[in-house]
N, C-alpha and C. Protein backbone atom coordinates (compact mmCIF):
# COMPACT_ATOMS: atom_id res chain seq x y z
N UNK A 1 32.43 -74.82 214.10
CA UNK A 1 32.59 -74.79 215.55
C UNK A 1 33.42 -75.99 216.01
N UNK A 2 34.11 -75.46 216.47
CA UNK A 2 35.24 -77.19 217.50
C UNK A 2 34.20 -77.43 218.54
N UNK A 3 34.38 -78.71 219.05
CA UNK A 3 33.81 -79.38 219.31
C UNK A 3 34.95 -80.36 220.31
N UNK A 4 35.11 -80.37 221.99
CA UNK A 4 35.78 -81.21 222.29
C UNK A 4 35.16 -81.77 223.41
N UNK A 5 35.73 -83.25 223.75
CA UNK A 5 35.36 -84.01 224.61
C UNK A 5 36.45 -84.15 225.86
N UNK A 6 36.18 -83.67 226.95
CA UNK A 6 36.94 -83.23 227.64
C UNK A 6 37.26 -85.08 228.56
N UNK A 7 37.82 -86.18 227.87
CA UNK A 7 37.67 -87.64 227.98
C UNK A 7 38.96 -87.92 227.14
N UNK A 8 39.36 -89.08 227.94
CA UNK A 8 39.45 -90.12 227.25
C UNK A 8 39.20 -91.70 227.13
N UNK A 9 38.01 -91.35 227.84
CA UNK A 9 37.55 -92.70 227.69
C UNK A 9 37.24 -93.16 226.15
N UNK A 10 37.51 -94.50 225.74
CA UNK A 10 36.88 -94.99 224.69
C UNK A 10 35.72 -94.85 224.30
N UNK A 11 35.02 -95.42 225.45
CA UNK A 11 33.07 -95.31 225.44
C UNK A 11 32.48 -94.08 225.29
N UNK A 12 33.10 -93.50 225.81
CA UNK A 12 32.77 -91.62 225.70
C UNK A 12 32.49 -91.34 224.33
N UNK A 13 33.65 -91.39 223.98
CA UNK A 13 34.62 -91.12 222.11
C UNK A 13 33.24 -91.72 221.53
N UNK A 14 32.75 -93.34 221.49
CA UNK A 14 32.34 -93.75 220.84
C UNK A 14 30.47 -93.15 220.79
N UNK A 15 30.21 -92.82 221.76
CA UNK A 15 28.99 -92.30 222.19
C UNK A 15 29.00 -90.97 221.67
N UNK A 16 29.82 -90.47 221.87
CA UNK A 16 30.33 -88.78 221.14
C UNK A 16 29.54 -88.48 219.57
N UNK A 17 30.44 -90.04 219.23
CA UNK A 17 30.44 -90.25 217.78
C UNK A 17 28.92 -90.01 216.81
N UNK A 18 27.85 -90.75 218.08
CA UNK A 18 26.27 -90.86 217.51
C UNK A 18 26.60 -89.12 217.29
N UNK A 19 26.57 -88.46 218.09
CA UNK A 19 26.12 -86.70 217.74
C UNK A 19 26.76 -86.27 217.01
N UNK A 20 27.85 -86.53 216.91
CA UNK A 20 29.02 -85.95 215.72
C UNK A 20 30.29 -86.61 215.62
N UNK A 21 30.75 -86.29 214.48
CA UNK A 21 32.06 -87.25 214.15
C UNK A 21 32.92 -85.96 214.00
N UNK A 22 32.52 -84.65 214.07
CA UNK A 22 33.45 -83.56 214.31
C UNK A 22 33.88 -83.12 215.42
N UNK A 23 34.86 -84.11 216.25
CA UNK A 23 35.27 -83.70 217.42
C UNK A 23 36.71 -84.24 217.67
N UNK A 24 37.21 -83.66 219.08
CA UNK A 24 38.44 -84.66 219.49
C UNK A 24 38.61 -84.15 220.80
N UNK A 25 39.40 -85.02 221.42
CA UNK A 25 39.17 -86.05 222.66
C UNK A 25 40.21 -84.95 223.22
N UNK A 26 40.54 -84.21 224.51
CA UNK A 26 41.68 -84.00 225.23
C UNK A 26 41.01 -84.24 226.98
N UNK A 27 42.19 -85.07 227.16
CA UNK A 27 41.77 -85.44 228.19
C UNK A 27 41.92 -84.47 229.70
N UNK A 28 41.56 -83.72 230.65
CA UNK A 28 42.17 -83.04 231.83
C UNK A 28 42.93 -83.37 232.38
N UNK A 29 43.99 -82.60 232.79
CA UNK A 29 44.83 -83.03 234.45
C UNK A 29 44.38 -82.44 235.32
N UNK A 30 43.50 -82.59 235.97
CA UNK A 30 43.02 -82.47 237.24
C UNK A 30 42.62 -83.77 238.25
N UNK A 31 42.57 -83.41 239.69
CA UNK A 31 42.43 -84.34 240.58
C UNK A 31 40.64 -84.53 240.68
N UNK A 32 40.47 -85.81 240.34
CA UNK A 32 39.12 -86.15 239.78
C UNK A 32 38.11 -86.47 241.33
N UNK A 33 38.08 -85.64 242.27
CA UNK A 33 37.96 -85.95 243.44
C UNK A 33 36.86 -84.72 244.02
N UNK A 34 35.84 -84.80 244.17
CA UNK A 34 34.81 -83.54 244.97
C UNK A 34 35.15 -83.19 246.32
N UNK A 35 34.67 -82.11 246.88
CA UNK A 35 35.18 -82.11 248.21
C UNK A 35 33.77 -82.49 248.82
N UNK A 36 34.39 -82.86 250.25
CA UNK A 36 33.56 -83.81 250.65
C UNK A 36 31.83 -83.38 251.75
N UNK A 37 31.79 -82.38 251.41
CA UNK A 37 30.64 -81.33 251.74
C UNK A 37 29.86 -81.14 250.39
N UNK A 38 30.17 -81.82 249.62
CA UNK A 38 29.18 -81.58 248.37
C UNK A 38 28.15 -82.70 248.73
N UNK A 39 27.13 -83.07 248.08
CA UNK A 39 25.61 -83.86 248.45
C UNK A 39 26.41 -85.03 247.51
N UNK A 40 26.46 -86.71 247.83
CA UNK A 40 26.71 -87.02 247.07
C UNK A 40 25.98 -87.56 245.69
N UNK A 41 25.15 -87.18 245.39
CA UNK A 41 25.13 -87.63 244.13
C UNK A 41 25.15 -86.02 242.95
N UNK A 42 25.57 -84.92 243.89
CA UNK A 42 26.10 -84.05 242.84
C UNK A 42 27.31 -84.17 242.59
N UNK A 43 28.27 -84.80 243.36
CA UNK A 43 29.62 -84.97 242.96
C UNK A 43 30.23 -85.43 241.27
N UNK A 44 29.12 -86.15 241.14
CA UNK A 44 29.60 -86.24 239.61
C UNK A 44 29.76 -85.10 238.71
N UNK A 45 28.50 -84.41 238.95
CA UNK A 45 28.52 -83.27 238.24
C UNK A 45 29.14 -82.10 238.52
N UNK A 46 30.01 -82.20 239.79
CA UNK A 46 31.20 -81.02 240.32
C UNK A 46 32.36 -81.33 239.42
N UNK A 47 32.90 -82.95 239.26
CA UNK A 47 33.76 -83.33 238.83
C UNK A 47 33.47 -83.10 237.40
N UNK A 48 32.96 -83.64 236.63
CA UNK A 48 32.19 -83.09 235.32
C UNK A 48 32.54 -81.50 234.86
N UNK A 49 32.08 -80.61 235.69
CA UNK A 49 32.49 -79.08 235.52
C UNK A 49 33.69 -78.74 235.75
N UNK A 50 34.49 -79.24 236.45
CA UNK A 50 35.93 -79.01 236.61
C UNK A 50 36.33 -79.75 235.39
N UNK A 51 36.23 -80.91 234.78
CA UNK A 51 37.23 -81.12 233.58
C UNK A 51 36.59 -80.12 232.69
N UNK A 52 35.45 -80.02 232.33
CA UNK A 52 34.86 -78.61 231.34
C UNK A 52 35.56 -77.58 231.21
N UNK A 53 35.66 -77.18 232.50
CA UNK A 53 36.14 -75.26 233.01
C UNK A 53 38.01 -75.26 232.26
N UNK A 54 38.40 -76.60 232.74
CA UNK A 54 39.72 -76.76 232.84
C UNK A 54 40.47 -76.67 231.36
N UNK A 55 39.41 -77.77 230.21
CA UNK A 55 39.87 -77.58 228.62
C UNK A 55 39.07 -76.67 228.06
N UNK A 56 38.37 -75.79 228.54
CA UNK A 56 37.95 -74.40 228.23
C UNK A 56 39.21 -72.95 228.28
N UNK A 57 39.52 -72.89 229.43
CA UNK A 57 40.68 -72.37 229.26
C UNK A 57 41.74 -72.17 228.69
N UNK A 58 41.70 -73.02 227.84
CA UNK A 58 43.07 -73.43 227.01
C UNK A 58 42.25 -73.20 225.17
N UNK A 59 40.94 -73.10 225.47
CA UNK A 59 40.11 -72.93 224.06
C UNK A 59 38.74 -73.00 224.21
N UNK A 60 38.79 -71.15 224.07
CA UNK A 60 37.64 -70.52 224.57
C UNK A 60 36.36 -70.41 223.56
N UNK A 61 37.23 -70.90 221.98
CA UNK A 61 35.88 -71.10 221.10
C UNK A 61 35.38 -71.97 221.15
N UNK A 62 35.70 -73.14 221.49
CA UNK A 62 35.09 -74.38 221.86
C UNK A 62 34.55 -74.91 222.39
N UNK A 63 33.10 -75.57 221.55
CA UNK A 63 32.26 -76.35 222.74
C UNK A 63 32.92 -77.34 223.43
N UNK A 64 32.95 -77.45 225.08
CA UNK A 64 33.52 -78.36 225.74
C UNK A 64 32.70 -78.99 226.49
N UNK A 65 32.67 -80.48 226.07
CA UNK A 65 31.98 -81.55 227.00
C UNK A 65 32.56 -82.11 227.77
N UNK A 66 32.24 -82.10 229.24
CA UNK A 66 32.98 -82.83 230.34
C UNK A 66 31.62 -83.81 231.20
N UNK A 67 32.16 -85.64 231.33
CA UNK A 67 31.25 -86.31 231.87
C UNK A 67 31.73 -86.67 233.28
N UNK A 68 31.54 -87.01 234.21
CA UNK A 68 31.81 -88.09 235.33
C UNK A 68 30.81 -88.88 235.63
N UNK A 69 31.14 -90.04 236.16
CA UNK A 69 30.02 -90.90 236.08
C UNK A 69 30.19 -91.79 237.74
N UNK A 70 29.20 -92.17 238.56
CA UNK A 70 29.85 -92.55 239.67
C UNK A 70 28.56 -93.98 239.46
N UNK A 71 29.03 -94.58 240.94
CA UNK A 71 27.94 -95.75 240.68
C UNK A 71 27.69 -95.91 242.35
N UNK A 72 26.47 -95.30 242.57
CA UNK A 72 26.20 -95.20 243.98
C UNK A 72 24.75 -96.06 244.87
N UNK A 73 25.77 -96.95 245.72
CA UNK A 73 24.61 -97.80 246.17
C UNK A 73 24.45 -97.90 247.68
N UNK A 74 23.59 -98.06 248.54
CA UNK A 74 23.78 -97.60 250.16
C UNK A 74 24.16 -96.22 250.56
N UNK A 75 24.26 -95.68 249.99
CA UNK A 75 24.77 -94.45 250.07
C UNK A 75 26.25 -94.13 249.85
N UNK A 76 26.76 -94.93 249.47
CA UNK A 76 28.29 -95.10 248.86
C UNK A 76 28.39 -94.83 247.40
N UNK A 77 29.38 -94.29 247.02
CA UNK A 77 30.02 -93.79 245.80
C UNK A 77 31.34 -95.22 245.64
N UNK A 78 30.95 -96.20 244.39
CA UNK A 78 31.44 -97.17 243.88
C UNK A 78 32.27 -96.64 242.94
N UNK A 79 33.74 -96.19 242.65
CA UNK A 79 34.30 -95.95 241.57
C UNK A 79 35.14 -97.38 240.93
N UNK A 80 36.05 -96.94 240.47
CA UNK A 80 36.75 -98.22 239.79
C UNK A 80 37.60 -99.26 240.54
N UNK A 81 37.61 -99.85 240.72
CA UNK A 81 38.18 -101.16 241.38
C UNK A 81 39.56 -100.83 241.46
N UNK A 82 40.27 -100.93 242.20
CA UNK A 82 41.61 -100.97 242.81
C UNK A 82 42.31 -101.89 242.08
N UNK A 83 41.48 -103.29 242.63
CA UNK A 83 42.92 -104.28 242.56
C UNK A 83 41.51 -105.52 242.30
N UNK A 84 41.64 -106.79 242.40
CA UNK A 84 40.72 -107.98 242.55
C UNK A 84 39.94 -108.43 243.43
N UNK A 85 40.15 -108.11 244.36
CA UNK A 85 39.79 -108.23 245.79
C UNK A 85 37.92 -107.15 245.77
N UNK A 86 38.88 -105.84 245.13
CA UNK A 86 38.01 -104.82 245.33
C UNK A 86 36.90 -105.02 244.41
N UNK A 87 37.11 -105.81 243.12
CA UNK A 87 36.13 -105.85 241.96
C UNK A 87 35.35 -106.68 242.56
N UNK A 88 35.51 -107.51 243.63
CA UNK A 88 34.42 -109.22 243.72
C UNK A 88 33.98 -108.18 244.94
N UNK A 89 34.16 -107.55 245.62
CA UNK A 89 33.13 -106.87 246.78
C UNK A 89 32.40 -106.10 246.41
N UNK A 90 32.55 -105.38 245.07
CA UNK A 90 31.98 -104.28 244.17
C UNK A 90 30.19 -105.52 243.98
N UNK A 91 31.02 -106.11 243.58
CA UNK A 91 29.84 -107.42 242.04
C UNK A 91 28.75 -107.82 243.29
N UNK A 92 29.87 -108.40 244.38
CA UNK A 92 28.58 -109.03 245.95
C UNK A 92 27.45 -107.71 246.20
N UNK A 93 28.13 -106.67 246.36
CA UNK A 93 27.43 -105.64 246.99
C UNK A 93 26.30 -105.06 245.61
N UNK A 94 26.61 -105.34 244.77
CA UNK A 94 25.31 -104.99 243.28
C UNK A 94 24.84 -106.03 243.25
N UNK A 95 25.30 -107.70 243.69
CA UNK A 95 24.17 -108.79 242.97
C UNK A 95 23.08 -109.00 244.21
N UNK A 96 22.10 -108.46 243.10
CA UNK A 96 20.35 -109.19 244.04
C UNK A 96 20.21 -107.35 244.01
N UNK A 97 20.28 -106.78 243.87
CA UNK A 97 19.99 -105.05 244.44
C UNK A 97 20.18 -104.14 243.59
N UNK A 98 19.35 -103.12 243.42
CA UNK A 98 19.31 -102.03 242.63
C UNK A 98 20.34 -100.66 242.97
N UNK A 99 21.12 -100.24 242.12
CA UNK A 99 21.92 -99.25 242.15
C UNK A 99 21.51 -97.91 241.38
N UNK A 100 21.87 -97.06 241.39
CA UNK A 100 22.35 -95.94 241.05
C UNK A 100 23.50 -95.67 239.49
N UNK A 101 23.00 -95.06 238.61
CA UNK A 101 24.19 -94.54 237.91
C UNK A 101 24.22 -93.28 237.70
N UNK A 102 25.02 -92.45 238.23
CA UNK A 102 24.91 -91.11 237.89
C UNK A 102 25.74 -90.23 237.02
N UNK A 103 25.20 -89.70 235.81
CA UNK A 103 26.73 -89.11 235.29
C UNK A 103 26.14 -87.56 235.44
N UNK A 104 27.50 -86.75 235.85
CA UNK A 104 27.33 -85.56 236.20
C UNK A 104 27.88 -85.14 234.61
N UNK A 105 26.99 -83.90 234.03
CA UNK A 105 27.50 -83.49 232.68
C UNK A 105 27.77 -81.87 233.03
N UNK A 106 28.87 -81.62 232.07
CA UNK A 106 28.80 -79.92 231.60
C UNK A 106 29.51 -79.29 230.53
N UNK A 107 28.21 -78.70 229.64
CA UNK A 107 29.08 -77.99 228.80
C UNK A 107 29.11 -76.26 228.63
N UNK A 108 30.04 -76.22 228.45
CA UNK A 108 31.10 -74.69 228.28
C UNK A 108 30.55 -73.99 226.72
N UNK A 109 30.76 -72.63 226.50
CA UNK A 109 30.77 -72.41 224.80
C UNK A 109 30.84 -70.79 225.28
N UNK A 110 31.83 -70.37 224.90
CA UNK A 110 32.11 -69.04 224.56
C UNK A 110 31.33 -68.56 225.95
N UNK A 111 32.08 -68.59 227.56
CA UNK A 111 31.66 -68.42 228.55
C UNK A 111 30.33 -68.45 228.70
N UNK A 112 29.39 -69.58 227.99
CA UNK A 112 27.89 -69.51 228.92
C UNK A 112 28.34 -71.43 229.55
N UNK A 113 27.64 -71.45 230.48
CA UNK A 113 27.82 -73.11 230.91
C UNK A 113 26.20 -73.96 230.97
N UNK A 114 26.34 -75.27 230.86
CA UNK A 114 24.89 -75.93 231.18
C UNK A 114 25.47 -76.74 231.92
N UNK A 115 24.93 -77.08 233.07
CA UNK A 115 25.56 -78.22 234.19
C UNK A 115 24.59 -79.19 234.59
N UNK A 116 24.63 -80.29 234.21
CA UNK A 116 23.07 -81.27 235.08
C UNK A 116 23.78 -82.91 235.27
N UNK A 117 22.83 -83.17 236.06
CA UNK A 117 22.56 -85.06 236.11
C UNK A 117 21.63 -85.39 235.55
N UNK A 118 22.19 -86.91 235.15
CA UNK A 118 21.33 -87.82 235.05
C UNK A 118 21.45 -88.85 235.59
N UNK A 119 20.27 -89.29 236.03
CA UNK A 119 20.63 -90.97 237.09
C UNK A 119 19.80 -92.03 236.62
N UNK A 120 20.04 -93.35 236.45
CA UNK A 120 19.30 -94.32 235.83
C UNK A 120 19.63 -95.29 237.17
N UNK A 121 18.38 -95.68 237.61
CA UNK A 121 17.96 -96.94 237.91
C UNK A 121 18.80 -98.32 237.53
N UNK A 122 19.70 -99.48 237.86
CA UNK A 122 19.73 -100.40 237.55
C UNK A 122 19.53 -101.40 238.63
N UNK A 123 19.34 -102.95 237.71
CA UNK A 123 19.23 -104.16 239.02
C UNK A 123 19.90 -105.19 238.29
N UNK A 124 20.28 -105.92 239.06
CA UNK A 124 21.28 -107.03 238.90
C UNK A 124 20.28 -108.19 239.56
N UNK A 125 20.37 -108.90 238.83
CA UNK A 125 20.30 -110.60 238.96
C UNK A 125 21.27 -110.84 240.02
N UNK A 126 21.22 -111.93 240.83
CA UNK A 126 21.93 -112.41 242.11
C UNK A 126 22.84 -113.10 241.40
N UNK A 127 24.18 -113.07 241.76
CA UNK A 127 25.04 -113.05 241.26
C UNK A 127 25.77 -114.56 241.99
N UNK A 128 26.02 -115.37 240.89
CA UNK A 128 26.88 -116.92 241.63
C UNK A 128 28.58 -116.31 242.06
N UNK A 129 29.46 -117.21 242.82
CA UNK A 129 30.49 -116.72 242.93
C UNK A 129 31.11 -117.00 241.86
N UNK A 130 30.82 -117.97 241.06
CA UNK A 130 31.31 -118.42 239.84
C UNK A 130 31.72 -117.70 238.74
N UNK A 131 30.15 -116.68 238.59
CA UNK A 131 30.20 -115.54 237.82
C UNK A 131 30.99 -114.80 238.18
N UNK A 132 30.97 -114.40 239.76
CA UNK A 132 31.93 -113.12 239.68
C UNK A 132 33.40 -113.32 239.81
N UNK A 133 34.08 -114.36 239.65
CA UNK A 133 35.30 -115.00 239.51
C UNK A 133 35.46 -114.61 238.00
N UNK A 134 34.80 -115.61 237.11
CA UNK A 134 35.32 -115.09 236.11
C UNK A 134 35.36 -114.11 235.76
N UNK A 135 34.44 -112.84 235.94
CA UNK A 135 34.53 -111.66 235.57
C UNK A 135 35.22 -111.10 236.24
N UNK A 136 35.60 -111.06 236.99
CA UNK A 136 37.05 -110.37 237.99
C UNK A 136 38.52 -110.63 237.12
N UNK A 137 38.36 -111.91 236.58
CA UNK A 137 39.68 -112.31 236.12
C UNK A 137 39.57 -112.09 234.55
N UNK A 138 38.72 -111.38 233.89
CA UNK A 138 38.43 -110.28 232.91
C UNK A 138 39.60 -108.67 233.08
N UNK A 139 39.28 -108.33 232.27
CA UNK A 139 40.35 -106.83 232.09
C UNK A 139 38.72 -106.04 232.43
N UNK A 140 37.86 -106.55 231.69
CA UNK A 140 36.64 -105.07 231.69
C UNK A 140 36.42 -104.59 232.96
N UNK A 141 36.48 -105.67 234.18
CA UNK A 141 35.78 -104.58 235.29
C UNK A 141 36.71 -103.30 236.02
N UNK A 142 38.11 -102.99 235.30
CA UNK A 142 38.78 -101.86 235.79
C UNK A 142 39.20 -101.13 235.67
N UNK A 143 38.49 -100.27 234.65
CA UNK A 143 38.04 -99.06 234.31
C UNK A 143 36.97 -98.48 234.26
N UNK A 144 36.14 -99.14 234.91
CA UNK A 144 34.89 -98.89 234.93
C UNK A 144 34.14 -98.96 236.30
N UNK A 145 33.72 -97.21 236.75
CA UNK A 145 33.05 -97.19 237.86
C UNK A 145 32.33 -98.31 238.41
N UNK A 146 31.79 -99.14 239.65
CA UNK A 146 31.19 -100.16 239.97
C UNK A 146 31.59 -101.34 239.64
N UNK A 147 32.76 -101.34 238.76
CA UNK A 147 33.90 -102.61 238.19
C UNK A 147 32.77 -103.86 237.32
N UNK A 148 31.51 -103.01 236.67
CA UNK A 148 31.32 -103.26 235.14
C UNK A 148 30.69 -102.83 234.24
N UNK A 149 30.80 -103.79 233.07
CA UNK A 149 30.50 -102.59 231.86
C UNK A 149 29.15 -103.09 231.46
N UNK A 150 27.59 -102.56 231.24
CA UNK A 150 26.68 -103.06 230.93
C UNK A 150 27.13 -103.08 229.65
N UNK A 151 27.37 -102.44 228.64
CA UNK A 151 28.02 -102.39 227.34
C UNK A 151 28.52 -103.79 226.82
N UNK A 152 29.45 -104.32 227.57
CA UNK A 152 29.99 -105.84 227.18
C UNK A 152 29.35 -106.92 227.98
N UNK A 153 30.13 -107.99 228.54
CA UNK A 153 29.95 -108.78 229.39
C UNK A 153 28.81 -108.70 230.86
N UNK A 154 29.18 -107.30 231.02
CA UNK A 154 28.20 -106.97 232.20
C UNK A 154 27.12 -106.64 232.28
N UNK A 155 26.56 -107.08 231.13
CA UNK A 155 25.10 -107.06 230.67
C UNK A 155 24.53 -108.15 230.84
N UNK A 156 25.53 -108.79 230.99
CA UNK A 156 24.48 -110.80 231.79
C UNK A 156 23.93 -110.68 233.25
N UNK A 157 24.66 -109.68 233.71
CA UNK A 157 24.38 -109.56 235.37
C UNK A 157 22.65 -108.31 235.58
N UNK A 158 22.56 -107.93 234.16
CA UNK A 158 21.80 -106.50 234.30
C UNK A 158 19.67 -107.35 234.29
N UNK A 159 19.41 -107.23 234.98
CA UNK A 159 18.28 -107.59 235.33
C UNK A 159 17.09 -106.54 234.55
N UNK A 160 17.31 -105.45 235.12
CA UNK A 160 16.64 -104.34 233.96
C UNK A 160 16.87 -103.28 234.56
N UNK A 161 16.58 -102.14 234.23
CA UNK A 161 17.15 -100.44 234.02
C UNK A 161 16.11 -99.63 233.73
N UNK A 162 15.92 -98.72 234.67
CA UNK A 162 15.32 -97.78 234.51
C UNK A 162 15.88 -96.00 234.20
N UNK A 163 15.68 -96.06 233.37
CA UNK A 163 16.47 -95.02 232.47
C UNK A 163 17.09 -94.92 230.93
N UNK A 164 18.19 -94.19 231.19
CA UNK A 164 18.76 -93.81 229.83
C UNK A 164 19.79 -94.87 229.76
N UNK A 165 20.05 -95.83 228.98
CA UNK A 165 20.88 -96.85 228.93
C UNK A 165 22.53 -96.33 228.80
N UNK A 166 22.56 -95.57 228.13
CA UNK A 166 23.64 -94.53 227.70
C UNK A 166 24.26 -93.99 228.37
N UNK A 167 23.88 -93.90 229.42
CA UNK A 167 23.83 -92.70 230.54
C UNK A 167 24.69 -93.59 231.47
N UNK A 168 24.25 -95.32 231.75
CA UNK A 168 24.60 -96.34 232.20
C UNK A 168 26.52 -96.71 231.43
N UNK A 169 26.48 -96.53 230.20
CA UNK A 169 27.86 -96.48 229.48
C UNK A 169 28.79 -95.14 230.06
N UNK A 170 28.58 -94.01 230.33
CA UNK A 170 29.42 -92.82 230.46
C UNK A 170 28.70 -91.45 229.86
N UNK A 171 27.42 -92.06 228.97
CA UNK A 171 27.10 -90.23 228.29
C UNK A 171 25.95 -90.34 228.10
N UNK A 172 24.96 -89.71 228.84
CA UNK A 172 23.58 -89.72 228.40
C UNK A 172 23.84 -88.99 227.25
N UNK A 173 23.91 -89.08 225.96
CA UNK A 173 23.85 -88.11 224.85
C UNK A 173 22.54 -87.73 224.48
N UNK A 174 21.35 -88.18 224.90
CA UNK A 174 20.37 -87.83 224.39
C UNK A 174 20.31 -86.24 224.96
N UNK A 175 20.33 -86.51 226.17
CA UNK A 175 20.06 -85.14 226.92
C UNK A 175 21.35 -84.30 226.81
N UNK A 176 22.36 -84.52 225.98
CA UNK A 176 23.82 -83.60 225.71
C UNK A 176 23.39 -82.85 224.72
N UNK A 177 22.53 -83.98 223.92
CA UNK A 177 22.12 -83.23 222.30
C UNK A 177 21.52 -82.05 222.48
N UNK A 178 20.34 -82.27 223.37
CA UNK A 178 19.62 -81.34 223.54
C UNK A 178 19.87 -79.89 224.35
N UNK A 179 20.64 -80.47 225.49
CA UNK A 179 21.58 -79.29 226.00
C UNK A 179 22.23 -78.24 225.01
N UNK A 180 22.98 -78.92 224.09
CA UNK A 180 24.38 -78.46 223.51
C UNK A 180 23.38 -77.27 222.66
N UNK A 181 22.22 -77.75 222.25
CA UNK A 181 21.47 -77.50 221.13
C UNK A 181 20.60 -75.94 222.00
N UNK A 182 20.50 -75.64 222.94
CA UNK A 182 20.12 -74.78 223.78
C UNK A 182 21.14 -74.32 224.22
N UNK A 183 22.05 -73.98 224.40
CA UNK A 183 22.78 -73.67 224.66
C UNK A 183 23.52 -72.51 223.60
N UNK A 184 23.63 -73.34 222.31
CA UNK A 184 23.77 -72.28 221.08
C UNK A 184 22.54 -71.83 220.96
N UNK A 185 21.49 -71.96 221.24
CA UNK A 185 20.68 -70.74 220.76
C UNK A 185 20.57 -69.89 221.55
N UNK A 186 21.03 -70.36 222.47
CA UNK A 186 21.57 -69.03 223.75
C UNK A 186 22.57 -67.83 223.81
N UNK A 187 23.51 -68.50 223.19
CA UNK A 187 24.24 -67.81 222.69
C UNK A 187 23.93 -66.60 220.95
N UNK A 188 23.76 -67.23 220.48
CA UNK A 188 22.58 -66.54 219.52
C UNK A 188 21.99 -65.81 219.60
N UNK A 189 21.12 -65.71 221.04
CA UNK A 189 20.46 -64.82 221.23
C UNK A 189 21.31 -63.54 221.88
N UNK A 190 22.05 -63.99 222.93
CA UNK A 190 22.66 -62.69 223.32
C UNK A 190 23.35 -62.05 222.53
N UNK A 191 24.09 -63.00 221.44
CA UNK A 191 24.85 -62.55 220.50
C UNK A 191 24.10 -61.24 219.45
N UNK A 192 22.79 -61.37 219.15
CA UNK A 192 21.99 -61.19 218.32
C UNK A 192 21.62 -59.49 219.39
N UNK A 193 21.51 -59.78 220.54
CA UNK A 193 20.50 -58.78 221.25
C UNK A 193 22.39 -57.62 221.09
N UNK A 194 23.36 -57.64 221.68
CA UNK A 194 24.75 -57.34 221.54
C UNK A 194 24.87 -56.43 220.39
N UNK A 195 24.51 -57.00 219.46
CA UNK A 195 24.68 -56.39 218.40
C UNK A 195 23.59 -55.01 217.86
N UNK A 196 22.65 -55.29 218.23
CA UNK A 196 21.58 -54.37 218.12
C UNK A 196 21.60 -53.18 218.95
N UNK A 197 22.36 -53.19 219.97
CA UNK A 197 22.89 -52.29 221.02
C UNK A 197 23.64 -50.90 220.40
């Protein structure tokens, strides 16, 4: 069975990797943007199903995994930092306060779909300006929703987490495994009942 990751993020790839090393990466062209009548913390997982649907089409035997991941605090959707300015208002507005991580997932396989969230709890330690200087003037905070990475450096700021830590990187895989894994026996089954017909 192919096996693709509808990403190209690094962290993705590498998280991918725990479930299987039989895969590869194509990334979507689509506009990574929900419309704005969706609830927001399903937006991840609208965006999520559109890169799915999108490298499905192009390869219909293939399991296709698509993630988005947002970082939502006050009721705001935090994506990736613009410019410098935008990363140190990101860091003020998370230090001392608990956020949101949400990654919207979905996977595709021979037209059946599984679509869900997961959201983890995080809190940040109060943050000096000191800290968030230097980490601004870092490369890590800009590519990365909320402008950081608990994964590297931005794990000094992480106070503690409630949830799937993973989930906090770009891929809850625990709950992909298990999806992906229901999903073929879903298929299985109809496949199985089809035939008996």
């Amino acid at each position: 069975m192919n096996v693709i990751l509808a990403s190209s993020s690094p962290r993705r790839r590498e998280i991918m990797s725990i479930l299987t090393d039989d895969f590869i990466c194509i990334p979507p062209d689509i506009n990574e943007i929900a419309p704005s009548d969706i609830e927001l913390e399903l937006k991840p997982q609208y965006i999520a199903t559109q890169k799915a649907k999108y490298i499905s089409k192009g390869h219909r035997d293939a399991m296709v995994i698509g993630c988005d991941t947002s970082v939502i605090i006050d009721g705001k959707i935090l994506n990736k930092p613009v410019n410098t300015e935008h990363a140190r208002r990101m860091l003020r507005l998370l230090s001392g306060n608990t956020h949101k991580v949400i990654t919207g997932c979905c996977i595709n396989y021979r037209g059946l779909e599984r679509c869900f969230s997961v959201s983890t709890e995080v809190e940040f330690f109060e943050l000096t300006e000191n800290e968030i200087e230097s980490y601004v003037n870092t490369t890590e905070p800009y590519d990365k929703a909320g402008g950081y990475g608990i994964q590297s450096h931005g794990a000094l700021f992480v106070k503690g987490i409630n949830g799937d830590y993973y989930n906090v990187v770009g891929m809850p895989i625990s709950r992909i495994a298990r999806e992906a894994s229901e999903l073929l026996m879903e298929y299985e089954k109809q496949t199985e009942q089809k035939n008996k017909r």
